[in-house]
Protein backbone atom coordinates (compact mmCIF):
# COMPACT_ATOMS: atom_id res chain seq x y z
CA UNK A 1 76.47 152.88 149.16
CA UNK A 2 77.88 156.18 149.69
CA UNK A 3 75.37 156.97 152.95
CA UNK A 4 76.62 153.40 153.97
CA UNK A 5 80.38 154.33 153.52
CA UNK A 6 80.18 157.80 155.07
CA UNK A 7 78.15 156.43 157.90
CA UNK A 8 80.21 153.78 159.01
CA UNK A 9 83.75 153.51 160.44
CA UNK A 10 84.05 149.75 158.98
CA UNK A 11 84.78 148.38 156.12
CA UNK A 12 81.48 148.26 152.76
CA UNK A 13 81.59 145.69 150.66
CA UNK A 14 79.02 145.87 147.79
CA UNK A 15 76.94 142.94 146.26
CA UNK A 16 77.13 143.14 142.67
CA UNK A 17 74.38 141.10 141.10
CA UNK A 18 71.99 142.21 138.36
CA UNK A 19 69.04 140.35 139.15
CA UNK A 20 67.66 137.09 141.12
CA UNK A 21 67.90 133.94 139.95
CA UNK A 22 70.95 131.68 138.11
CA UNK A 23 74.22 132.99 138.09
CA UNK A 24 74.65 132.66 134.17
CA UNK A 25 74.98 136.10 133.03
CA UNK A 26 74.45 137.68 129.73
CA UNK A 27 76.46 140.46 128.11
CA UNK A 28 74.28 143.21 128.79
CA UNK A 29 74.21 142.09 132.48
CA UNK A 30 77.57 141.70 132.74
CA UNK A 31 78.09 145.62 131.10
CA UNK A 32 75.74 146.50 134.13
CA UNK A 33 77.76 144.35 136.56
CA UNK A 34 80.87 146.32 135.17
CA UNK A 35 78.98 149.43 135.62
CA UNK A 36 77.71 148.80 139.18
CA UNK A 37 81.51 148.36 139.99
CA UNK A 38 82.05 151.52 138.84
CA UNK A 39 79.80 153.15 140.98
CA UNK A 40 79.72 151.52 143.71
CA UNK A 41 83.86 151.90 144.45
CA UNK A 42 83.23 155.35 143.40
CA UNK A 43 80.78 155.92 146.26
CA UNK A 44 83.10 154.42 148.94
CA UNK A 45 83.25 150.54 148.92
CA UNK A 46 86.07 148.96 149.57
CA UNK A 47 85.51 145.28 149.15
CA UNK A 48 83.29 143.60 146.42
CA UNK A 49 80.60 140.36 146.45
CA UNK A 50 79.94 138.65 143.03
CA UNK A 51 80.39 135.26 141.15
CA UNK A 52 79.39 133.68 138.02
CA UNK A 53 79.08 130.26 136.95
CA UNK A 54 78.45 128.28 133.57
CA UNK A 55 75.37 126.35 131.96
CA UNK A 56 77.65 123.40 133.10
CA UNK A 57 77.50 124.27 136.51
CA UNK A 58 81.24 125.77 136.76
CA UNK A 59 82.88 128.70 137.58
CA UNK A 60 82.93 131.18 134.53
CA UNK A 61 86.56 132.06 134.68
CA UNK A 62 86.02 134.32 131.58
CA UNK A 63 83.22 136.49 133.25
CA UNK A 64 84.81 136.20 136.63
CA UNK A 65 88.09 137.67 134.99
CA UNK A 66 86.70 140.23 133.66
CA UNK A 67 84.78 141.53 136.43
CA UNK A 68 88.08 141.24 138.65
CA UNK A 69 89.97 142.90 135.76
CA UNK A 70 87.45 145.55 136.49
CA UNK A 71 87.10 145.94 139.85
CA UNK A 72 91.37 145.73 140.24
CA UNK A 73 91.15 148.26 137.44
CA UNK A 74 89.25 151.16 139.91
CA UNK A 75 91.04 149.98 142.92
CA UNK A 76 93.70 148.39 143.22
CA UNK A 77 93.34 147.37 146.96
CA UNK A 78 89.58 146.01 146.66
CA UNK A 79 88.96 142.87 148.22
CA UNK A 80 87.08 140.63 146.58
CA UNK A 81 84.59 138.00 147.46
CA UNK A 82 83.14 135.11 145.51
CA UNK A 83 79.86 134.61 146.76
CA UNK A 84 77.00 131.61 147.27
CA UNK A 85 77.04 130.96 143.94
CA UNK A 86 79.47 129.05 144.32
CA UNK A 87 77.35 126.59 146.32
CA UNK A 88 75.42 125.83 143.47
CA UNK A 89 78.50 124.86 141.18
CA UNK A 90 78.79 121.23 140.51
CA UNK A 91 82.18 120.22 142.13
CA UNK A 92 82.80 122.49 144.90
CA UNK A 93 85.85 121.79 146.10
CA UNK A 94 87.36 122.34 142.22
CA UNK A 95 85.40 125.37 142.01
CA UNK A 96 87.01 127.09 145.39
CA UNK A 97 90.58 126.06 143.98
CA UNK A 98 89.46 127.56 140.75
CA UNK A 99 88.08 131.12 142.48
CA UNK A 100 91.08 131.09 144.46
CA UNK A 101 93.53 131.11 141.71
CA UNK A 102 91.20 133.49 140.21
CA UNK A 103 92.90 136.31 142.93
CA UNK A 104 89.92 136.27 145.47
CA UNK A 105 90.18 137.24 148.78
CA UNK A 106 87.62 135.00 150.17
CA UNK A 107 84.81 132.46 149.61
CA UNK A 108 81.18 132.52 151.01
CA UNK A 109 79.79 129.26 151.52
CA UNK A 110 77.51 127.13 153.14
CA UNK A 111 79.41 124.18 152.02
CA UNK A 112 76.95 123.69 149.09
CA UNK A 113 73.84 122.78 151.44
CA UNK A 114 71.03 124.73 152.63
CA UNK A 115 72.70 126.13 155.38
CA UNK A 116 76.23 126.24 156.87
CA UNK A 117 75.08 124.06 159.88
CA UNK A 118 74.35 121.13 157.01
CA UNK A 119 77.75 121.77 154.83
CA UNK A 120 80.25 121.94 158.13
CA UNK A 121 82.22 118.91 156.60
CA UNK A 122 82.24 120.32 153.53
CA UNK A 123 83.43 123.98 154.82
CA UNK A 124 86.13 122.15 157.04
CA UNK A 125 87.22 120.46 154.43
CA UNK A 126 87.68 123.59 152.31
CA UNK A 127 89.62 125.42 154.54
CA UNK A 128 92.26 122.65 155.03
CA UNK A 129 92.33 122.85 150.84
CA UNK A 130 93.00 126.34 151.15
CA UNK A 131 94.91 126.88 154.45
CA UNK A 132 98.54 127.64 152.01
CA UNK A 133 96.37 130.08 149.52
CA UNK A 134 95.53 132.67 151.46
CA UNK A 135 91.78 132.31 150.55
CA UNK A 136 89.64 132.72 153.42
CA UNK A 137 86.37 130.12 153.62
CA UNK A 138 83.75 132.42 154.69
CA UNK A 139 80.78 130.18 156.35
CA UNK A 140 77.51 132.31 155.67
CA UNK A 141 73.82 130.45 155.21
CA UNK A 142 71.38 130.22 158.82
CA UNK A 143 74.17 131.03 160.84
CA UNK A 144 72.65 131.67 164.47
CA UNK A 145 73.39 132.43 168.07
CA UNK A 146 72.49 128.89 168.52
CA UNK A 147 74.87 127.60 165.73
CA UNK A 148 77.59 129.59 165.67
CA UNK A 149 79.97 128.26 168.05
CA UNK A 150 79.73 124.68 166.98
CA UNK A 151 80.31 126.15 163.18
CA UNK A 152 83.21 127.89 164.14
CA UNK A 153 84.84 125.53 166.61
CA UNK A 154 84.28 122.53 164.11
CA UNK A 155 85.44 124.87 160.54
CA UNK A 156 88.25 126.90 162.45
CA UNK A 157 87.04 129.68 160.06
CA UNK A 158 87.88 132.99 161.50
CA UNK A 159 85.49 134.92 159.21
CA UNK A 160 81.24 134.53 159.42
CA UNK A 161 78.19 135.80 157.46
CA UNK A 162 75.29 136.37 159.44
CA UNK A 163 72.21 138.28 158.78
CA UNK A 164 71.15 138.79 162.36
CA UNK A 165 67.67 140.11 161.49
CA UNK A 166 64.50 140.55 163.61
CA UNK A 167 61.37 141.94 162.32
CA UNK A 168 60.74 145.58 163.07
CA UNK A 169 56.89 147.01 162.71
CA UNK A 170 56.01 149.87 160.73
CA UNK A 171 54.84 153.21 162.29
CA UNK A 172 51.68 153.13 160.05
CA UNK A 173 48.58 153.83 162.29
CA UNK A 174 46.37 153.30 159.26
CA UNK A 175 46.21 149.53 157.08
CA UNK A 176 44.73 148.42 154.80
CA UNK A 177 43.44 145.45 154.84
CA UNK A 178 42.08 144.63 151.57
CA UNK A 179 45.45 145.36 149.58
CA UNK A 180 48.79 143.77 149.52
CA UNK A 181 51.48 144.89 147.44
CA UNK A 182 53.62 141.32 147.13
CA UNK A 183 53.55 137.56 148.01
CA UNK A 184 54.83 138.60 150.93
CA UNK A 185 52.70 140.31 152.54
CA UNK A 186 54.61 142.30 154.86
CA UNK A 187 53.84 146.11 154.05
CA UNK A 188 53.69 146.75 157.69
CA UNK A 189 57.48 145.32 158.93
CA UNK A 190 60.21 144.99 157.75
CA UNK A 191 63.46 142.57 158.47
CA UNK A 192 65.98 144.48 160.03
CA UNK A 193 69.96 144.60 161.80
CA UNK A 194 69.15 143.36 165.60
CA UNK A 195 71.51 145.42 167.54
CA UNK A 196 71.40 142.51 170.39
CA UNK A 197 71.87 139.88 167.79
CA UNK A 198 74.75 140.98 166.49
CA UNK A 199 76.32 141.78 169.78
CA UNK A 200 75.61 138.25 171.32
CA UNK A 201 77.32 136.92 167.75
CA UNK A 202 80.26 139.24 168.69
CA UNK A 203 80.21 137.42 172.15
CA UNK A 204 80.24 134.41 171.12
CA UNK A 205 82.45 134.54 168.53
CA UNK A 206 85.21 135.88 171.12
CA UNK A 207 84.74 133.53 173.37
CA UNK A 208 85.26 130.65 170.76
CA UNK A 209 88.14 132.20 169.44
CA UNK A 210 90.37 131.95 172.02
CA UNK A 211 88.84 128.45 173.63
């Protein structure tokens, strides 16, 4: 994070989530949640990305409070977003009022589908529910060059996620071919920032706006 926030002129905002998986948190991995807020404001970020939800499939306002009681606690200013998780909540419209009152900034969301494409009702409708909070609905989840003026012209959201990746080889001139280290098997690329993606996103996203 601090490379990140000394090498950029933009705002950081810092994901903090232990590990893969559920977002039903223990209280070890919440004291290392707490922690990575720590350092992570410390080292220049300005915003933060987290959520937590119950067994139940709801938001865990007492783990969410505390980790906004936290963040608020080593700056005041941070803006704070509640992240996908809340796309696998139960009711999501009750859980973005809930996050909302909770003090956050904004909401990431693919509408509780697999992608923001599929959940544009359901990310319209949010953002009419919201429009007097102050909440922004943040659509995020295979958002495209394809997609992303449809999205934004049928949501009215003024705020996107977008990973914008393209695969980038690796400068190894010697393989091997009888080892890989993951399922994966991509030791020789990697997913990276596509300079041209994001600008076309930038583009398009202009030209929406003011249609």
């Amino acid at each position: 994070m601090m490379v990140i926030s000394t090498n950029v002129t933009i705002p950081c905002f810092a994901m903090v989530r232990p590990r893969a998986g559920d977002f039903v948190y223990t209280e070890l991995e919440l004291k290392a949640m707490e922690r990575d807020i720590e350092v992570m404001i410390s080292c220049g970020a300005t915003g933060l990305v987290l959520g937590c939800l119950t067994t139940k499939g709801e938001v865990d306002t007492e783990a969410v409070t505390r980790l906004v009681s936290k963040a608020r606690g080593e700056l005041s200013t941070v803006s704070l977003t509640f992240h996908r998780a809340i796309d696998m909540a139960r009711e999501l419209s009750k859980s973005a009022q809930t996050v909302s009152q909770l003090g956050f900034d904004r909401i990431l969301t693919s509408g509780g589908h697999r992608t923001a494409y599929e959940g544009i009702k359901e990310i319209a409708g949010l953002v009419k529910e919201l429009e007097d909070s102050g909440t922004i609905v943040m659509p995020g989840g295979g958002i495209t060059e394809e997609n992303l003026e449809e999205i934004q012209m049928r949501t009215r959201c003024v705020e996107f996620h977008a990973s914008a990746r393209a695969e980038k080889a690796s400068e190894m001139e010697f393989t091997n071919k009888t080892c890989s280290l993951g399922s994966n098997g991509q030791e020789y690329s990697t997913m990276v920032t596509s300079r041209d993606k994001v600008s076309n996103l930038i583009k398009i996203y202009k030209v929406t706006f003011f249609k």
